[in-house]
N, C-alpha and C. Protein backbone atom coordinates (compact mmCIF):
# COMPACT_ATOMS: atom_id res chain seq x y z
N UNK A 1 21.66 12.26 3.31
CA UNK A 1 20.32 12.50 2.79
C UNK A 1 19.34 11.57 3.50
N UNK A 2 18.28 11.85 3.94
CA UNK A 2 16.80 11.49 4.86
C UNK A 2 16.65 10.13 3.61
N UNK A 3 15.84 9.62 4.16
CA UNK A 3 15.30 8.32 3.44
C UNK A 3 14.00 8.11 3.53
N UNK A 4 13.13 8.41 2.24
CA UNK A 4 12.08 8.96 2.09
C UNK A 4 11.36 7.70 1.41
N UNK A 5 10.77 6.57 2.13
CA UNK A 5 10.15 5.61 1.55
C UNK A 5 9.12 6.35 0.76
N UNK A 6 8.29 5.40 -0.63
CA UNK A 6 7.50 5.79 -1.47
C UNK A 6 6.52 5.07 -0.90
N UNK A 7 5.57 5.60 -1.38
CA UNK A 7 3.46 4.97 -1.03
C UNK A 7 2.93 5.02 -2.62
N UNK A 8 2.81 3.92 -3.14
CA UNK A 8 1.46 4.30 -3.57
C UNK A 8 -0.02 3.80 -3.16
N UNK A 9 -0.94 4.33 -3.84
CA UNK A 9 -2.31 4.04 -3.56
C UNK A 9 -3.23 3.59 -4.80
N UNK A 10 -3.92 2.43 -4.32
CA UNK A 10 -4.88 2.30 -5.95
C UNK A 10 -6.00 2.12 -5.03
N UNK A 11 -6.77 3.16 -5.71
CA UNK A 11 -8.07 3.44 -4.66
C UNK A 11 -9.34 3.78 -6.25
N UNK A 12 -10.36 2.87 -6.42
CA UNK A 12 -11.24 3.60 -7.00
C UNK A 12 -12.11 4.88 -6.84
N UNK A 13 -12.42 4.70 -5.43
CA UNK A 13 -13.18 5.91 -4.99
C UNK A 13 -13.02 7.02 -4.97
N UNK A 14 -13.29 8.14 -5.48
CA UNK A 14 -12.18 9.56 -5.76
C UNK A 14 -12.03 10.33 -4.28
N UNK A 15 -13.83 10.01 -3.51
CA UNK A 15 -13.05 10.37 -2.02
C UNK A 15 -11.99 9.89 -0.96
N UNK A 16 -12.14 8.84 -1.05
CA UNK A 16 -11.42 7.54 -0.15
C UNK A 16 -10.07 8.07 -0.81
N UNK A 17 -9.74 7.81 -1.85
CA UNK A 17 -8.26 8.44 -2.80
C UNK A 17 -8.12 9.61 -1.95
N UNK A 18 -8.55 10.89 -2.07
CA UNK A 18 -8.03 12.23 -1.40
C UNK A 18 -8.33 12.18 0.09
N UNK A 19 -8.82 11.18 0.24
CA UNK A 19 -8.68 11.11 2.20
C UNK A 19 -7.34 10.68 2.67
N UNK A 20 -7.28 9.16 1.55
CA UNK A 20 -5.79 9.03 2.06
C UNK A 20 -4.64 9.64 1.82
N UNK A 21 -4.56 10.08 0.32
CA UNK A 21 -3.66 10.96 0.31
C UNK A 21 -3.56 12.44 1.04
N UNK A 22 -4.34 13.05 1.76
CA UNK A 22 -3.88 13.89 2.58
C UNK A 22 -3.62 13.59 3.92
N UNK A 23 -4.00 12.09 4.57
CA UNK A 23 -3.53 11.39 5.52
C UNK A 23 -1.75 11.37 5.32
N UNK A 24 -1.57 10.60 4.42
CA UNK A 24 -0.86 10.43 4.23
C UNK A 24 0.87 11.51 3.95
N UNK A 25 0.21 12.37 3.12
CA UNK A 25 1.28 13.86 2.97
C UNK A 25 1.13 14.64 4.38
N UNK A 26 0.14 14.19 4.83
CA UNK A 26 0.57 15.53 6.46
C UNK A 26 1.41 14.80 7.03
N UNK A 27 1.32 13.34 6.78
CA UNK A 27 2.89 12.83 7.52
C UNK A 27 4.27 12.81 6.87
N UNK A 28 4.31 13.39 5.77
CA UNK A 28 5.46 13.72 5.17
C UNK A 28 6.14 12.68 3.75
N UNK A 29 5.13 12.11 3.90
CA UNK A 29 5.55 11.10 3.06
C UNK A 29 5.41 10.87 1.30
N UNK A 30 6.14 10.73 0.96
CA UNK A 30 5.23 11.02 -0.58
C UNK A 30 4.44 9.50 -1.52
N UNK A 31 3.45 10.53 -1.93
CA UNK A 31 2.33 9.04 -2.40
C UNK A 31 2.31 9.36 -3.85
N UNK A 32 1.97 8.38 -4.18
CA UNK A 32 1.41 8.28 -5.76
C UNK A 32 0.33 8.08 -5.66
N UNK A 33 -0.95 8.19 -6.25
CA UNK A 33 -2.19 7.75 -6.29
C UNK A 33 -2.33 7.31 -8.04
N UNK A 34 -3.61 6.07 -7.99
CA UNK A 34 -4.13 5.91 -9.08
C UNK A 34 -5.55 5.44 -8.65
N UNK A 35 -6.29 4.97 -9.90
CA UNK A 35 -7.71 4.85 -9.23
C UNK A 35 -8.11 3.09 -9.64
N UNK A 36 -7.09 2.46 -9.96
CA UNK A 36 -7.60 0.99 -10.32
C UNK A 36 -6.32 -0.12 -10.56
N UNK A 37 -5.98 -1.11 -10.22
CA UNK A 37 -5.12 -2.33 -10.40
C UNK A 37 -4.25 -2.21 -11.67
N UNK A 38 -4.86 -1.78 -12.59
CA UNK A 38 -3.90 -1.62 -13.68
C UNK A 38 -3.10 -0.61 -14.06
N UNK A 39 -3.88 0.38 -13.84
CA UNK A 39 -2.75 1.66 -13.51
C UNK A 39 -1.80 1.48 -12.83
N UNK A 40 -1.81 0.65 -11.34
CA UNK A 40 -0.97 0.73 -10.17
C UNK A 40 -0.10 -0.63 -10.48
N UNK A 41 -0.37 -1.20 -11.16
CA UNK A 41 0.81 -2.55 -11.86
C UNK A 41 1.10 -1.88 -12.77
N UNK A 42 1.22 -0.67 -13.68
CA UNK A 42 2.03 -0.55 -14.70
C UNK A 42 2.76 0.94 -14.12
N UNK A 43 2.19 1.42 -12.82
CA UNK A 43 3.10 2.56 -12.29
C UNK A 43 4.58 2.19 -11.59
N UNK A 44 3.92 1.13 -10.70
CA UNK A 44 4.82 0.01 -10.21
C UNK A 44 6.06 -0.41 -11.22
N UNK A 45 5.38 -0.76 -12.28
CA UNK A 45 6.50 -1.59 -13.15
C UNK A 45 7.25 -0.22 -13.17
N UNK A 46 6.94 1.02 -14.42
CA UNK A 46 7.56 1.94 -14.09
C UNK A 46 8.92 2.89 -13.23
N UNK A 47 8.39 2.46 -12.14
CA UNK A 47 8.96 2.97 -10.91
C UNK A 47 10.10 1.60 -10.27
N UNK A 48 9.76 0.63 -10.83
CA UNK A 48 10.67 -0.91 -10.18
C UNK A 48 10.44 -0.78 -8.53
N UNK A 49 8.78 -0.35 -8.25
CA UNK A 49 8.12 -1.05 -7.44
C UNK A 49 8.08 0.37 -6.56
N UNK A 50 7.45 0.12 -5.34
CA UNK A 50 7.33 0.92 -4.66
C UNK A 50 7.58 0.15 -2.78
N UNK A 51 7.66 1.13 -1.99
CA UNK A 51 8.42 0.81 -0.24
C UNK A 51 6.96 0.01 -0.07
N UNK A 52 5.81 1.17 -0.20
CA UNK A 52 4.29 0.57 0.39
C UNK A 52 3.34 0.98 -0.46
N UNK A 53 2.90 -0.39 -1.08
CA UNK A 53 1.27 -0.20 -2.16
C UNK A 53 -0.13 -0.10 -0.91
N UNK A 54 -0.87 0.29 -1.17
CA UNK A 54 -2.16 0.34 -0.50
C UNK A 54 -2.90 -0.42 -1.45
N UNK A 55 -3.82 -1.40 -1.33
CA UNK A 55 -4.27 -1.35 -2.37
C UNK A 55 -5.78 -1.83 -2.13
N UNK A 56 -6.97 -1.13 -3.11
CA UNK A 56 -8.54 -1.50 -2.62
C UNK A 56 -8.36 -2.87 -2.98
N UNK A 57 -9.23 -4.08 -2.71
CA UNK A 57 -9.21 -5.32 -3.71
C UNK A 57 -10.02 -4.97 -4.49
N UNK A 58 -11.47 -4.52 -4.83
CA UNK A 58 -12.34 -4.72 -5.39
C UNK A 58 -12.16 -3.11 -6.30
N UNK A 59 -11.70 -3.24 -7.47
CA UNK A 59 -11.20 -2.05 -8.48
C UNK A 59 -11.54 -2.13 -9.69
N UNK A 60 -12.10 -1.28 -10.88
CA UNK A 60 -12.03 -1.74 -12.17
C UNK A 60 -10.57 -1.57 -12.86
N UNK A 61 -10.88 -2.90 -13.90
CA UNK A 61 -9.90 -3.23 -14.69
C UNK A 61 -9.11 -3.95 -14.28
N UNK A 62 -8.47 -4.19 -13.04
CA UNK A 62 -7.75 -5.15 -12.41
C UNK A 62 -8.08 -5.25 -10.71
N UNK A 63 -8.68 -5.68 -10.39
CA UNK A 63 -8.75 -5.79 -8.60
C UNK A 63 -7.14 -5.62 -7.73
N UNK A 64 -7.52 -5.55 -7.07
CA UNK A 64 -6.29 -5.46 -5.97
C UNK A 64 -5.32 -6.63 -5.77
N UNK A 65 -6.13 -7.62 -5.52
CA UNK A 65 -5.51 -9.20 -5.12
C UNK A 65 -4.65 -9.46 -6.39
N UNK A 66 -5.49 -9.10 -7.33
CA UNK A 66 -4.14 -9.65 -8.74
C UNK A 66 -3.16 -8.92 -9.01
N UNK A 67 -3.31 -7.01 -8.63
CA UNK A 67 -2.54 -6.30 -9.06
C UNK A 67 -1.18 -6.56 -8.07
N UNK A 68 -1.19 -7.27 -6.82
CA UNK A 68 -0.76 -7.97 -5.96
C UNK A 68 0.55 -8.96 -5.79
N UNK A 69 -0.63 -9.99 -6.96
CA UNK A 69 0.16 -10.95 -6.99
C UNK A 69 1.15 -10.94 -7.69
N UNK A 70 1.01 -9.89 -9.23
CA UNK A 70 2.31 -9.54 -9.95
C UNK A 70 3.02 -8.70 -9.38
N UNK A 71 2.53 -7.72 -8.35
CA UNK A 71 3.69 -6.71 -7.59
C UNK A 71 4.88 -7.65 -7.22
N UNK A 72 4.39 -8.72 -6.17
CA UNK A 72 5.23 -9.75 -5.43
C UNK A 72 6.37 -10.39 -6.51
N UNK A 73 5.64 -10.64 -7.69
CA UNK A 73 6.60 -11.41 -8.58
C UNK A 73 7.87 -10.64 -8.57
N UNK A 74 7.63 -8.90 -9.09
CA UNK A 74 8.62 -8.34 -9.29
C UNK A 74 9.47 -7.76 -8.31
N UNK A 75 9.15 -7.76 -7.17
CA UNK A 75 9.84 -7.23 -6.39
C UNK A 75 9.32 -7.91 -5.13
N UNK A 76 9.39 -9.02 -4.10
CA UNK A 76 8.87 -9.38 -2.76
C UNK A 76 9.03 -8.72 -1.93
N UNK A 77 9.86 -8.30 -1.72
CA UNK A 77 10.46 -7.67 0.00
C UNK A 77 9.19 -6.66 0.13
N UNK A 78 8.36 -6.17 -1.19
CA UNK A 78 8.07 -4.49 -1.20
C UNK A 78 6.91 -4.76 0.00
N UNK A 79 5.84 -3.92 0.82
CA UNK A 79 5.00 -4.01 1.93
C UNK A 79 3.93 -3.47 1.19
N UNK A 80 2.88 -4.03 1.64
CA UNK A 80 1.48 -4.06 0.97
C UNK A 80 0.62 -3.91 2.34
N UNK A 81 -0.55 -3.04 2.09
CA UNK A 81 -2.04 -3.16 2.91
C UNK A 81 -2.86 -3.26 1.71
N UNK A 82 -4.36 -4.25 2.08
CA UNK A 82 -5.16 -4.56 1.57
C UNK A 82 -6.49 -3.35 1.94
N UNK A 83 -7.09 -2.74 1.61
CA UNK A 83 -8.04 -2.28 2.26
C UNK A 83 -9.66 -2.62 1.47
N UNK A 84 -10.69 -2.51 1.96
CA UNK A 84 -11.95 -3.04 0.82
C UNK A 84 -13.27 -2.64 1.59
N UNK A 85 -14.20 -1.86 0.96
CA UNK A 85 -15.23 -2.17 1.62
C UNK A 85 -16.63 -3.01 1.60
N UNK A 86 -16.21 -4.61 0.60
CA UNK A 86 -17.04 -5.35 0.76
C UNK A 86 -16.54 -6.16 1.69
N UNK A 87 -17.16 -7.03 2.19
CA UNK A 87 -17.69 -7.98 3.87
C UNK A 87 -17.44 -9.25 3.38
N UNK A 88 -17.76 -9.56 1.96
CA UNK A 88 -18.16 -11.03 1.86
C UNK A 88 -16.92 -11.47 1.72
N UNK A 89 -17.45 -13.33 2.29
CA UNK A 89 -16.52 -14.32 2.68
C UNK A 89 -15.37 -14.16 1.36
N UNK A 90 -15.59 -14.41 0.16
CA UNK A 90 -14.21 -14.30 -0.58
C UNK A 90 -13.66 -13.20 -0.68
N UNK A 91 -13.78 -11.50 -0.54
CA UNK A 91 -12.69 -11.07 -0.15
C UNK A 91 -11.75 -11.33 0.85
N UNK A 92 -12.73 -11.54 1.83
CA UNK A 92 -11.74 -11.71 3.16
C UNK A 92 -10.79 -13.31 2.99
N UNK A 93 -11.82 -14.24 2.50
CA UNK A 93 -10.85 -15.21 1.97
C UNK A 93 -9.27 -15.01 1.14
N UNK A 94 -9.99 -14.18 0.26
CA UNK A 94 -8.35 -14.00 -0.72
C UNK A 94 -7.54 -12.90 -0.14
N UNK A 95 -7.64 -12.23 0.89
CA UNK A 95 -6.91 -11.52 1.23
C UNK A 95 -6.48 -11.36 2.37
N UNK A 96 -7.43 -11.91 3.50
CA UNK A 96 -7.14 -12.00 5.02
C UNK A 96 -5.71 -12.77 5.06
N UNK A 97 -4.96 -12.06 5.77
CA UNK A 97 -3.33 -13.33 6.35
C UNK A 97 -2.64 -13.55 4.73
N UNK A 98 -3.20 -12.88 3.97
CA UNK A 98 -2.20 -13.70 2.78
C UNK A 98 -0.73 -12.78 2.71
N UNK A 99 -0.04 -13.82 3.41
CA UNK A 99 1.76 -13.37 3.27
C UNK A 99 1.73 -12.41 4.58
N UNK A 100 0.79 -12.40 5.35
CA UNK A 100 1.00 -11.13 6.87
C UNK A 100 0.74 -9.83 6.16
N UNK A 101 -0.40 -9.56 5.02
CA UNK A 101 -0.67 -8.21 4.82
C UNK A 101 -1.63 -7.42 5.15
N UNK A 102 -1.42 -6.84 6.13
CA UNK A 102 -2.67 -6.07 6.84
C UNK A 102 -3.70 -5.91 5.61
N UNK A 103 -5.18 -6.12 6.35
CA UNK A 103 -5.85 -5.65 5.82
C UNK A 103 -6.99 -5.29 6.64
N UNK A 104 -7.51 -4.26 5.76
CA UNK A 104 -8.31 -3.33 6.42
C UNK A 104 -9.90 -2.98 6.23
N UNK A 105 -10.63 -3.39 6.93
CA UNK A 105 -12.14 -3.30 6.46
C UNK A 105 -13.21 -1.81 6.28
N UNK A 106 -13.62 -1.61 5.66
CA UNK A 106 -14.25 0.24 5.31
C UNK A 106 -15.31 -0.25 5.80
N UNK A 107 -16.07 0.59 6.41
CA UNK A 107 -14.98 2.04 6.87
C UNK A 107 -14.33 1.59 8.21
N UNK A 108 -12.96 2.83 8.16
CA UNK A 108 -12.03 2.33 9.02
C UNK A 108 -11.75 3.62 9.56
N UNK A 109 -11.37 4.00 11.26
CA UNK A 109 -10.82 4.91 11.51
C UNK A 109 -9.98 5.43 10.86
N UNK A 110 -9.49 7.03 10.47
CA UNK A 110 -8.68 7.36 10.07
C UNK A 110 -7.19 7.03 11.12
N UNK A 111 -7.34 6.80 12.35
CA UNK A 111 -6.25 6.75 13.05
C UNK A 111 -5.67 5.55 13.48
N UNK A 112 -6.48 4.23 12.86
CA UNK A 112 -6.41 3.43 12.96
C UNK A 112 -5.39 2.58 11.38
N UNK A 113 -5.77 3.33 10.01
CA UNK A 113 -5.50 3.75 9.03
C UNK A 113 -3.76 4.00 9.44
N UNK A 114 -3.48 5.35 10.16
CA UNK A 114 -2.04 5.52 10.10
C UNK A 114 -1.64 4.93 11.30
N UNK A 115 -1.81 4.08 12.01
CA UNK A 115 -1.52 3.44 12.74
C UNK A 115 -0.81 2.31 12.19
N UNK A 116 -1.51 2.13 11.30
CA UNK A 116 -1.02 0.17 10.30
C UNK A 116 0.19 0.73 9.45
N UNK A 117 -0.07 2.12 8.72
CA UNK A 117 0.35 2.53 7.72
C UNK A 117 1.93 2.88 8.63
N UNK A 118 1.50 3.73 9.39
CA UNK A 118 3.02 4.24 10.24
C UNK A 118 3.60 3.06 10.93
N UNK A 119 3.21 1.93 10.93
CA UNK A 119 4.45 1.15 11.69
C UNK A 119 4.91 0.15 10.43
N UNK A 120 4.25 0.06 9.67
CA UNK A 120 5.17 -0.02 8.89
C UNK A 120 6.14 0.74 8.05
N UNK A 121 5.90 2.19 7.81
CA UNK A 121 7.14 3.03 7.20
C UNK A 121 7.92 3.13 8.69
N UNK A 122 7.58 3.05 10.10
CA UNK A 122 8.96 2.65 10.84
C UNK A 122 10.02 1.90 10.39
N UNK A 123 9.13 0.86 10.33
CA UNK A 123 10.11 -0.82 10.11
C UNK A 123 11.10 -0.28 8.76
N UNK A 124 10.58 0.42 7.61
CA UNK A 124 11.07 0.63 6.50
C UNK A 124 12.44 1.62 7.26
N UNK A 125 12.09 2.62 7.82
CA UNK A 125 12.65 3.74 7.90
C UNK A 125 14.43 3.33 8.31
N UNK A 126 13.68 2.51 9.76
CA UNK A 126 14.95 1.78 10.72
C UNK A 126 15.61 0.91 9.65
N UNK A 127 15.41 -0.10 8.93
CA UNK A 127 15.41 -0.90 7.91
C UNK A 127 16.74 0.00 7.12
N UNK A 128 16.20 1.36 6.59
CA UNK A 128 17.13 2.23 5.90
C UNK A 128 18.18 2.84 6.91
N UNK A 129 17.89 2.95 7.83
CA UNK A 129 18.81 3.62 8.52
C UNK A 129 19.90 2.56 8.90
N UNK A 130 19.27 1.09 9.44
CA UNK A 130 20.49 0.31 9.46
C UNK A 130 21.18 -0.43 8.30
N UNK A 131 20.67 -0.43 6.95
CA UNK A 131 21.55 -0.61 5.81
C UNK A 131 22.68 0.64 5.73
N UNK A 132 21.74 2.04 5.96
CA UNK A 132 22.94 2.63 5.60
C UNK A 132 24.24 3.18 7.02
N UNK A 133 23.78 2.48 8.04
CA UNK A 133 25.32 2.28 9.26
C UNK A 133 26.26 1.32 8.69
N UNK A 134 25.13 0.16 8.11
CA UNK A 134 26.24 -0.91 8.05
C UNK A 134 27.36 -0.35 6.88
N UNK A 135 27.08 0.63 5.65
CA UNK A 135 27.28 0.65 4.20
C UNK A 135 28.24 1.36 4.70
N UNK A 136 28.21 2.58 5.64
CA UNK A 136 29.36 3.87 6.09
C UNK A 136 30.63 2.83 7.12
């Protein structure tokens, strides 16, 4: 059986949300979407985490950076992008380089978008493929 890493997305914006998620499904991949930090920490919990969160920082009800920091608690290994489209010095403070998680400034090429996004479901993919040589 194929090894089908999970995505989700916590995106407030309802367009930015259906941009990426059809970015995202034409590459085959399957996403979850929600529209804010707290949804996407209690889908997460749910699910006992996900391969790759996307996540806006700046969200109602819970921002990104925090919905974040409890993802990590429960699960580390999992891969995160930051994406945001405010400029100012403390987003980029709390989120630039924190732990090597891409992040991404709006607006952003779309191809630039699955560029970040696709090398990391590589790394995942190979990742699965060589757990499961070693397992057979």
């Amino acid at each position: 059986m194929a090894y089908k890493p999970s995505i989700l997305i916590a995106e407030d914006d309802e367009l930015v949300l259906a941009l990426f998620q059809r970015l995202l499904r034409s590459k085959g991949w399957q996403v979850t979407a929600v529209n804010n930090g707290y949804d996407a920490l209690r889908e997460w919990k749910n699910r006992d985490g996900y391969d790759l969160t996307i996540l806006d920082v700046r969200m109602p009800k819970m921002d990104g950076y925090t919905a974040y920091q409890q993802m990590r608690k429960i699960k580390p290994n999992s891969r995160f992008v930051f994406v945001s489209g405010y400029s100012n010095e403390t987003v980029e403070f709390q989120v630039h380089d924190v732990d090597g998680v891409p992040y991404l400034q709006k607006p952003f090429d779309s191809l630039e978008f699955l560029r970040v996004v696709g090398e990391i479901m590589a790394e995942l993919e190979l990742a699965a493929c060589t757990n499961q040589t070693l397992a057979d």
